[in-house]
Protein backbone atom coordinates (compact mmCIF):
# COMPACT_ATOMS: atom_id res chain seq x y z
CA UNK A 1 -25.83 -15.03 36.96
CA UNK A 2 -23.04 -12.73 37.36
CA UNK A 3 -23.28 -9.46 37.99
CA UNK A 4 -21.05 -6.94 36.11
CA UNK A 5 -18.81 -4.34 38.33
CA UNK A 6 -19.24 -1.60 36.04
CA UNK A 7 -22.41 -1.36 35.41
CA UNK A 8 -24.44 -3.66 37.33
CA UNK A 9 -25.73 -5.98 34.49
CA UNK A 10 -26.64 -9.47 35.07
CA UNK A 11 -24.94 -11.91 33.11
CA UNK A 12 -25.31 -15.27 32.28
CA UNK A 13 -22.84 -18.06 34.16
CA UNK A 14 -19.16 -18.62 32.14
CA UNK A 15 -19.02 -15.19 30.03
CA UNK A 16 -16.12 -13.29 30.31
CA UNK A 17 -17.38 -9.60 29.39
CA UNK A 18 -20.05 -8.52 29.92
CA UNK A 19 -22.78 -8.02 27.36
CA UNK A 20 -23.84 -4.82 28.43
CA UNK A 21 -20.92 -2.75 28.22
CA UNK A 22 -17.98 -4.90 27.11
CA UNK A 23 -16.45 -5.30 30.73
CA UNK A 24 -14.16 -8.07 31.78
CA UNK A 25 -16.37 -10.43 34.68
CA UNK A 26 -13.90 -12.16 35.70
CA UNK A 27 -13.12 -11.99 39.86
CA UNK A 28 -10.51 -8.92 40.82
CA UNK A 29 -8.11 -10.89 43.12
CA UNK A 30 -8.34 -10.25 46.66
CA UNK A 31 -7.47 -6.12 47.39
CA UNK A 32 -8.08 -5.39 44.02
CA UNK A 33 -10.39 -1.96 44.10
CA UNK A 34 -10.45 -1.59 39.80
CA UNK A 35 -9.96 -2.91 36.49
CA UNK A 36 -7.15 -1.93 34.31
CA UNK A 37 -8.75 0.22 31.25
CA UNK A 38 -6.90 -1.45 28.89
CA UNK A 39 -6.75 -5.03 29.27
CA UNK A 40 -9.42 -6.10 32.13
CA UNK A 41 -6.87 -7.13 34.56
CA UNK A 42 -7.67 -6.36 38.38
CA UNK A 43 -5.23 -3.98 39.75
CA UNK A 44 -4.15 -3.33 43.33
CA UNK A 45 -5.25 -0.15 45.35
CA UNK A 46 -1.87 1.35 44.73
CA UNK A 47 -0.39 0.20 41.69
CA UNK A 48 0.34 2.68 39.23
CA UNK A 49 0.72 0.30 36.33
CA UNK A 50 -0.98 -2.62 35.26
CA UNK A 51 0.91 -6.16 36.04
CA UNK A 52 -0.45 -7.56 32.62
CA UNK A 53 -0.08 -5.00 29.70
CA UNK A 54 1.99 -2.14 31.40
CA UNK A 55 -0.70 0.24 30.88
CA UNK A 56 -0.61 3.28 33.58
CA UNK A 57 -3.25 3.10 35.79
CA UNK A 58 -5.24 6.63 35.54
CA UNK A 59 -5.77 8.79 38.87
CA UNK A 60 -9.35 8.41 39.55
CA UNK A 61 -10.93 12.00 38.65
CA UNK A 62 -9.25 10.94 35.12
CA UNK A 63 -10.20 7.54 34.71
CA UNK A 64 -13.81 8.31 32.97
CA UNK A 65 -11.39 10.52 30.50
CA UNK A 66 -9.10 7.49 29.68
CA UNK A 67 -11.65 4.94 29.39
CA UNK A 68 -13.29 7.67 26.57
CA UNK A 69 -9.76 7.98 24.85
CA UNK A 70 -8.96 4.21 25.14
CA UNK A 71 -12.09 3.21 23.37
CA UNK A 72 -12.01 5.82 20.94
CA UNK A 73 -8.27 5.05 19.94
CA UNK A 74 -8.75 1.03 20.22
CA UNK A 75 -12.33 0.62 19.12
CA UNK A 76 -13.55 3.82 16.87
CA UNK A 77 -10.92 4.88 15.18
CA UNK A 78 -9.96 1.57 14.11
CA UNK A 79 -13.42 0.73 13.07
CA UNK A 80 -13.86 3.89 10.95
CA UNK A 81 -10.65 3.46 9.14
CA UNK A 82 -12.07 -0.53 8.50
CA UNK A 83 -15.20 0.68 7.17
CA UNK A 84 -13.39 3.41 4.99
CA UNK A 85 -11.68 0.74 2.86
CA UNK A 86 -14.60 -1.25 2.29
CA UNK A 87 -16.21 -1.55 -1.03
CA UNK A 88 -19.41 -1.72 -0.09
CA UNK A 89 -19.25 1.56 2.40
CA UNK A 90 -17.47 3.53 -0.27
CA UNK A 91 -20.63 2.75 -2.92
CA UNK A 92 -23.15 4.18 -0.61
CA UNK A 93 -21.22 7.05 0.69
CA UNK A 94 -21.35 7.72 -3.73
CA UNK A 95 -24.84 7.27 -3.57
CA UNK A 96 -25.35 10.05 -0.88
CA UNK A 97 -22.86 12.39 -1.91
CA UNK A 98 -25.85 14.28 -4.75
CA UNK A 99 -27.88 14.63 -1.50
CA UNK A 100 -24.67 16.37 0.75
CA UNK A 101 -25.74 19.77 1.70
């Protein structure tokens, strides 16, 4: 099993996130303190950007902040505007709309 670094959830042998909460498993090279937000990569204790996608590496008492804005703007937002063109979402939002109060 491996254990994820976030949030201590044990997964099973070979996955690469973690089923939990969506976290990267794989091993932070050696030094490594954290996980880039953005694209899982383990960073170095002083880097200020990541090495693999260039994303700025947040001070710490702002990291729980960007993690919040980097899933709302990759994973929410997106999501939302997904669901808003689909046919199927827009017939039941119809439906409800006599019942809006």
């Amino acid at each position: 099993m491996m254990r994820c670094s976030v949030c201590g959830h044990e997964n099973p042998p070979g996955y690469k996130f973690c089923t939990q909460c969506g976290s990267s498993l794989r091993a932070l090279p050696a030094g490594a303190l954290k996980y880039c937000i953005k694209c899982g990569a383990g960073l170095l204790p002083k880097a200020k950007f990541c090495h693999r996608c260039g994303k700025a590496v947040p001070k710490e008492r702002a990291y729980s902040s960007a993690i919040a804005e980097i899933y709302y703007e990759d994973i929410l937002k997106p999501a939302a505007e997904e669901l808003k063109k689909s046919p199927r979402i827009r017939r039941r939002a119809e439906a409800l709309k006599p019942f809006e109060g």
